[in-house]
Protein backbone atom coordinates (compact mmCIF):
# COMPACT_ATOMS: atom_id res chain seq x y z
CA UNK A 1 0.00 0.00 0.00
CA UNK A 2 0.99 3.59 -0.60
CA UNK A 3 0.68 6.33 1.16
CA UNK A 4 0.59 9.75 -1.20
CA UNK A 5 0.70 12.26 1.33
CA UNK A 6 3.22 11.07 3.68
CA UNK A 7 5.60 9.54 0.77
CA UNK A 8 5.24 5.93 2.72
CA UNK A 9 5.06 2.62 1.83
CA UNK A 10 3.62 0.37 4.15
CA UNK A 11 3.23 -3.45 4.12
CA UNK A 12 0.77 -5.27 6.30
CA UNK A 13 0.17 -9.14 5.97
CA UNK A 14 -2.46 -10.31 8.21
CA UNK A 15 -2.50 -13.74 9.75
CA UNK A 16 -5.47 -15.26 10.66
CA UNK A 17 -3.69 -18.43 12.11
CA UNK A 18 -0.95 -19.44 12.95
CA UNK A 19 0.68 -22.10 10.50
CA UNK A 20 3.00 -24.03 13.53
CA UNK A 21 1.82 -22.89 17.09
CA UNK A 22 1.56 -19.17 18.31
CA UNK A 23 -0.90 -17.21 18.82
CA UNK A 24 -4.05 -16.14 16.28
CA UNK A 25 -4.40 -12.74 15.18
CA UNK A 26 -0.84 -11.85 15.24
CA UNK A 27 0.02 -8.55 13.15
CA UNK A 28 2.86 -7.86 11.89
CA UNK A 29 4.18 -4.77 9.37
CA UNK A 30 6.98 -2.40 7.76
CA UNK A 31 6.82 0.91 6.79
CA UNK A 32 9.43 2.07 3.96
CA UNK A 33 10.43 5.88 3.62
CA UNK A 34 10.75 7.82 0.38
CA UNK A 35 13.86 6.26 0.27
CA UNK A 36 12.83 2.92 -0.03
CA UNK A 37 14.41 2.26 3.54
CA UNK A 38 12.50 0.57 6.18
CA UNK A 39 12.29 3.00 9.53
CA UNK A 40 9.46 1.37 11.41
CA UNK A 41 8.39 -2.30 12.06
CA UNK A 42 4.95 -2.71 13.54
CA UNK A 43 3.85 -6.03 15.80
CA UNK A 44 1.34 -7.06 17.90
CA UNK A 45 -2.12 -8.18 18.11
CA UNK A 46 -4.73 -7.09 15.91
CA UNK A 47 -7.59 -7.03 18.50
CA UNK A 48 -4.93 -5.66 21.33
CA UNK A 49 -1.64 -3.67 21.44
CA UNK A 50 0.73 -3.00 18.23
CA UNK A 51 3.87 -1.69 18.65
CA UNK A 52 6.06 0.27 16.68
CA UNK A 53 10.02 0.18 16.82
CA UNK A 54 11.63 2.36 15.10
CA UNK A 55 15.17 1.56 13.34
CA UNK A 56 17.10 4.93 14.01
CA UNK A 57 16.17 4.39 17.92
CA UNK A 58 15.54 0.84 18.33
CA UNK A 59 12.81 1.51 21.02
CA UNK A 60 9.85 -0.36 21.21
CA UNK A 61 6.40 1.61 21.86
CA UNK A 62 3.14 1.37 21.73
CA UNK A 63 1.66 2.10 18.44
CA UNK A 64 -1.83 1.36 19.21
CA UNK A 65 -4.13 -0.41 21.87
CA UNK A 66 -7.54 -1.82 20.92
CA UNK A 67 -8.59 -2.02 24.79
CA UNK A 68 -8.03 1.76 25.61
CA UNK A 69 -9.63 2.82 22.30
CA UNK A 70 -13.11 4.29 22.01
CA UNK A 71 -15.46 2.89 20.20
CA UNK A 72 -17.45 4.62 17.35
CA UNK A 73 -20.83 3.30 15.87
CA UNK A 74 -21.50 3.06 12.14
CA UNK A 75 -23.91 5.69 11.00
CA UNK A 76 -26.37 3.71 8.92
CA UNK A 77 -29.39 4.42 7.01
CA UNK A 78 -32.79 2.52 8.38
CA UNK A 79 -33.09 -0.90 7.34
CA UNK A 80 -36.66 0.79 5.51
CA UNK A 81 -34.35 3.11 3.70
CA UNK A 82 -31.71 0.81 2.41
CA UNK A 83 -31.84 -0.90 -0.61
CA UNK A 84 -32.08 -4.96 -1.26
CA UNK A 85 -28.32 -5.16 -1.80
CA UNK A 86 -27.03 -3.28 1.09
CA UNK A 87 -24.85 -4.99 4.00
CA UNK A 88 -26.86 -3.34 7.03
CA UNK A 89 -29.80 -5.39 6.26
């Protein structure tokens, strides 16, 4: 994936399972400056924390937590107002 704005590219596999042991829902991620360089590697859980270390530092911190994060509602149309194809139904 690109990122226009910042000049970032950013690569995300997701893992549903794990193929010998571990645990499910693992996440794990690079994200490549301008340069083509790698300066961040992101791990963690994707229904918990993530964290980001950064290659000029080599600190680990957290780059976002699922638990601590609000949760916002969908803003959806009435089922009587949707049409016979939409996925709110």
């Amino acid at each position: 994936m690109r990122n226009k704005y910042f000049n970032i590219d950013i690569y995300f596999p997701f893992f549903f399972q794990p193929f010998y042991n571990g645990k499910k829902h693992q996440i794990t991620g690079s994200l490549y400056g301008p340069d083509k360089k790698e300066f961040c590697k992101i791990d963690g859980e994707w229904n918990g924390i993530m964290y980001a270390k950064y290659q000029d530092t080599k600190i680990s911190d957290i780059f976002f937590d699922t638990k601590t994060t609000p949760v916002i509602k969908k803003n959806v149309r009435p089922i009587a107002e949707q049409s016979e194809f939409e996925s709110r139904r």
